[in-house]
C-alpha atoms as a PDB file:
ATOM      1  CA  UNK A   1      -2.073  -6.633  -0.283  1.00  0.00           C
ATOM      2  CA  UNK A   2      -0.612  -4.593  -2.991  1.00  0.00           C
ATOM      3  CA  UNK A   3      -3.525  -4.141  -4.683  1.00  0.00           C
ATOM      4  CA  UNK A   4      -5.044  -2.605  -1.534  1.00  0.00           C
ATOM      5  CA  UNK A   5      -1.760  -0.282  -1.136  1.00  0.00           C
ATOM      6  CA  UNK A   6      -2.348   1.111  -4.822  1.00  0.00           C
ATOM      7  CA  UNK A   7      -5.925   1.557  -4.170  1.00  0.00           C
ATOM      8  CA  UNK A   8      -5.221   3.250  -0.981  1.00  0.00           C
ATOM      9  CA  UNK A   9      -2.501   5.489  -2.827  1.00  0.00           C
ATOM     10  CA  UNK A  10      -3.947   6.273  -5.892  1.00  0.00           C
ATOM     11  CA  UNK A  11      -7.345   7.686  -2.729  1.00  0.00           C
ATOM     12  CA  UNK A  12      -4.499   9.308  -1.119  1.00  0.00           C
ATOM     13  CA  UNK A  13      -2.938  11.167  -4.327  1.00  0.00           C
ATOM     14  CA  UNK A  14      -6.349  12.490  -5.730  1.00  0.00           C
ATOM     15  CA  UNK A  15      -7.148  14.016  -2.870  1.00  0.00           C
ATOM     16  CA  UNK A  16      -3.954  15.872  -2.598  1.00  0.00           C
ATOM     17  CA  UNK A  17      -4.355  16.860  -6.226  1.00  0.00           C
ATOM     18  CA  UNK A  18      -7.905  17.953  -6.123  1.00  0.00           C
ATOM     19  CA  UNK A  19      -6.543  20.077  -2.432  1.00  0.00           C
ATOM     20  CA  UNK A  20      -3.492  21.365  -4.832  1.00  0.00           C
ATOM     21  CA  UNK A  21      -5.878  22.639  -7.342  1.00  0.00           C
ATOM     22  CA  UNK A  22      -8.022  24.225  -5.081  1.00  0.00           C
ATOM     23  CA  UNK A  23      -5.237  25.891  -3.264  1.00  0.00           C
ATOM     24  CA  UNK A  24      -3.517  26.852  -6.300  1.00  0.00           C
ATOM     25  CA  UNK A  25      -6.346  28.541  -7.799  1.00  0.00           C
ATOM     26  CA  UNK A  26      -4.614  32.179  -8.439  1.00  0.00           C
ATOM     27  CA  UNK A  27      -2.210  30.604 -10.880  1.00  0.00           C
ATOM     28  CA  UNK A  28      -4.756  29.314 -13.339  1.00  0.00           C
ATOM     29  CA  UNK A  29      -4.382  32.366 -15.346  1.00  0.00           C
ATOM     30  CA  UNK A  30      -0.936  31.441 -15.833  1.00  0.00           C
ATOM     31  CA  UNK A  31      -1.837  27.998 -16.743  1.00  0.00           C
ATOM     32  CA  UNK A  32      -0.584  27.305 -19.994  1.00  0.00           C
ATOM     33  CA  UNK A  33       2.275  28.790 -19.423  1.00  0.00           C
ATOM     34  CA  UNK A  34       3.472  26.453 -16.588  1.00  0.00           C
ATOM     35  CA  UNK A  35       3.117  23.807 -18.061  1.00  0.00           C
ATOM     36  CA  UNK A  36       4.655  24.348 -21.079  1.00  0.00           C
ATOM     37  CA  UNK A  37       7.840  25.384 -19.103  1.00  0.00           C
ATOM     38  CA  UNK A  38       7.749  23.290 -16.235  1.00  0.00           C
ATOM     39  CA  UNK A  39       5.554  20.741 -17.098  1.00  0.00           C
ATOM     40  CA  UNK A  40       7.931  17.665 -17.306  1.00  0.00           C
ATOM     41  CA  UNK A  41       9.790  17.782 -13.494  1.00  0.00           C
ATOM     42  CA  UNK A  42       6.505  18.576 -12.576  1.00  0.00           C
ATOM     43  CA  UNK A  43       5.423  15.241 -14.046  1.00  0.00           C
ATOM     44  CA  UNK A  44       8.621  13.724 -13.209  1.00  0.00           C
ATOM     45  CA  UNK A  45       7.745  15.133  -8.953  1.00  0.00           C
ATOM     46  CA  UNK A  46       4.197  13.645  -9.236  1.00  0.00           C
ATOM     47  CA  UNK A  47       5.167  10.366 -10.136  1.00  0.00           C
ATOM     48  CA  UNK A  48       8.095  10.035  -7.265  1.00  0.00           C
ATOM     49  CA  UNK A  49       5.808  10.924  -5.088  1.00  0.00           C
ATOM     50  CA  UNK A  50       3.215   8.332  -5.689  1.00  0.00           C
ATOM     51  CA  UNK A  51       6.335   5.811  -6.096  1.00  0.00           C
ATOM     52  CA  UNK A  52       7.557   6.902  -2.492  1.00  0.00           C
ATOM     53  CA  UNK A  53       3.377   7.059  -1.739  1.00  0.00           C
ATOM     54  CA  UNK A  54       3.116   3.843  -2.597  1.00  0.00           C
ATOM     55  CA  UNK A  55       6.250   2.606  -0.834  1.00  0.00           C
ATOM     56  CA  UNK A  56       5.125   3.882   2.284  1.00  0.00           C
ATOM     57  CA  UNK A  57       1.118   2.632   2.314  1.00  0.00           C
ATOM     58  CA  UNK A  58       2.486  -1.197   1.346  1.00  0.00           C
ATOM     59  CA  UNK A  59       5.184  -0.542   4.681  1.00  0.00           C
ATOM     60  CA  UNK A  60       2.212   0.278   6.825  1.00  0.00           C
ATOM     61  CA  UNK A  61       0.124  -2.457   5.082  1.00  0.00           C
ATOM     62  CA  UNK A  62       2.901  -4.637   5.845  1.00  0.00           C
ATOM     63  CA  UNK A  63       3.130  -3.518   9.131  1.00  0.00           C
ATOM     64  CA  UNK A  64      -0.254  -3.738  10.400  1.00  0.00           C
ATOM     65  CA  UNK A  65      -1.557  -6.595   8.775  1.00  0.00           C
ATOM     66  CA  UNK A  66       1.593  -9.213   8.696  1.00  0.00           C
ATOM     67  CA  UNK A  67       1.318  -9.415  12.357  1.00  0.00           C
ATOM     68  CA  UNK A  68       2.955 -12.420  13.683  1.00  0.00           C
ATOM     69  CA  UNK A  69       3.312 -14.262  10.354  1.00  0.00           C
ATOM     70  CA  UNK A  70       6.457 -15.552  11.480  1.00  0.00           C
ATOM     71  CA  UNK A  71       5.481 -17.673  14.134  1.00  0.00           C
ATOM     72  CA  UNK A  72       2.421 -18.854  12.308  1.00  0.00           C
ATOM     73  CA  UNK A  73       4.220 -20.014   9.506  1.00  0.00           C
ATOM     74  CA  UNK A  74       6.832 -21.579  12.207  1.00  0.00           C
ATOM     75  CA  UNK A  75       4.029 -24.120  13.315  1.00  0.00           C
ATOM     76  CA  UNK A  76       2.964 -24.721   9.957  1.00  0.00           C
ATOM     77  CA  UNK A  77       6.483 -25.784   8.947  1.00  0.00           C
ATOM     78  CA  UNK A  78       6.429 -28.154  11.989  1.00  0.00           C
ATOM     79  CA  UNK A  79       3.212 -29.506  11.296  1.00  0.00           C
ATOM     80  CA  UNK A  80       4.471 -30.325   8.047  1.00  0.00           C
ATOM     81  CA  UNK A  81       7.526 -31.702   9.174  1.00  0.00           C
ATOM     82  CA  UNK A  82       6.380 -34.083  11.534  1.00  0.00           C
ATOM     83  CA  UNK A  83       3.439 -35.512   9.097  1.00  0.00           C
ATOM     84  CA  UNK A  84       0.331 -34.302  11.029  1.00  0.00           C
ATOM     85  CA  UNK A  85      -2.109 -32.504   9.346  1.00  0.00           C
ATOM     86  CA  UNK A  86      -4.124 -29.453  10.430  1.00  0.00           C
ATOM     87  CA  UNK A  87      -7.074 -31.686   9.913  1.00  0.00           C
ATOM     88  CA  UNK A  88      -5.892 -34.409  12.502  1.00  0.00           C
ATOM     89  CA  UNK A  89      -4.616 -31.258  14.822  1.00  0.00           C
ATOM     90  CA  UNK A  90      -8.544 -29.646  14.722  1.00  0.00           C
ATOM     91  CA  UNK A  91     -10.170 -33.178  15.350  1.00  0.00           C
ATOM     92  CA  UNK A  92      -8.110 -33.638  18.491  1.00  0.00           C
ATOM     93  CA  UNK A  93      -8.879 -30.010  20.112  1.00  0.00           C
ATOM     94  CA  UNK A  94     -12.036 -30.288  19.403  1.00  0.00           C
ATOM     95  CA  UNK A  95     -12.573 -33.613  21.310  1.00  0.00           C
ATOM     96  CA  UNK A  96     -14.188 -33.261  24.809  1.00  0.00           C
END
């Protein structure tokens, strides 16, 4: 799951970057001189914002795909409480 947050981030921060860039366009003259002077908070920006990027994608990913994890791993515990195993369990639903 994180794996598919950073991959879903990293999507997510290139395409702002590449829209920045073409939005920005006017101040490419001025190029080497921003980033000599501000280069380094705007590093420092760009990687809080794919840390807080990040944080929010793996909330969603939690969100949406953790559904109900709680009660599934409820009647797991119980099966493995009481000795049964999912194998025993599947034979008897499956009997007519």
């Amino acid at each position: 799951m994180v794996g598919n947050a950073l991959l879903a981030t990293t999507v997510i921060f290139i395409a702002l970057a590449f829209w920045l860039l073409q939005e920005l366009q006017f101040l490419s003259p001025y190029r080497r001189l921003i980033f000599e002077k501000y280069g380094e908070p705007v590093l420092l920006f760009a990687g809080l914002l794919f840390l807080n990027l990040f944080a929010a994608v793996l909330l969603l990913c939690r969100k949406l795909f953790l559904k109900d994890t709680g009660r599934k791993l409820a009647h797991l515990d119980k099966q493995l409480r009481t000795g049964e195993t999912i194998s025993e369990e599947l034979s008897r639903r499956l009997e007519p």
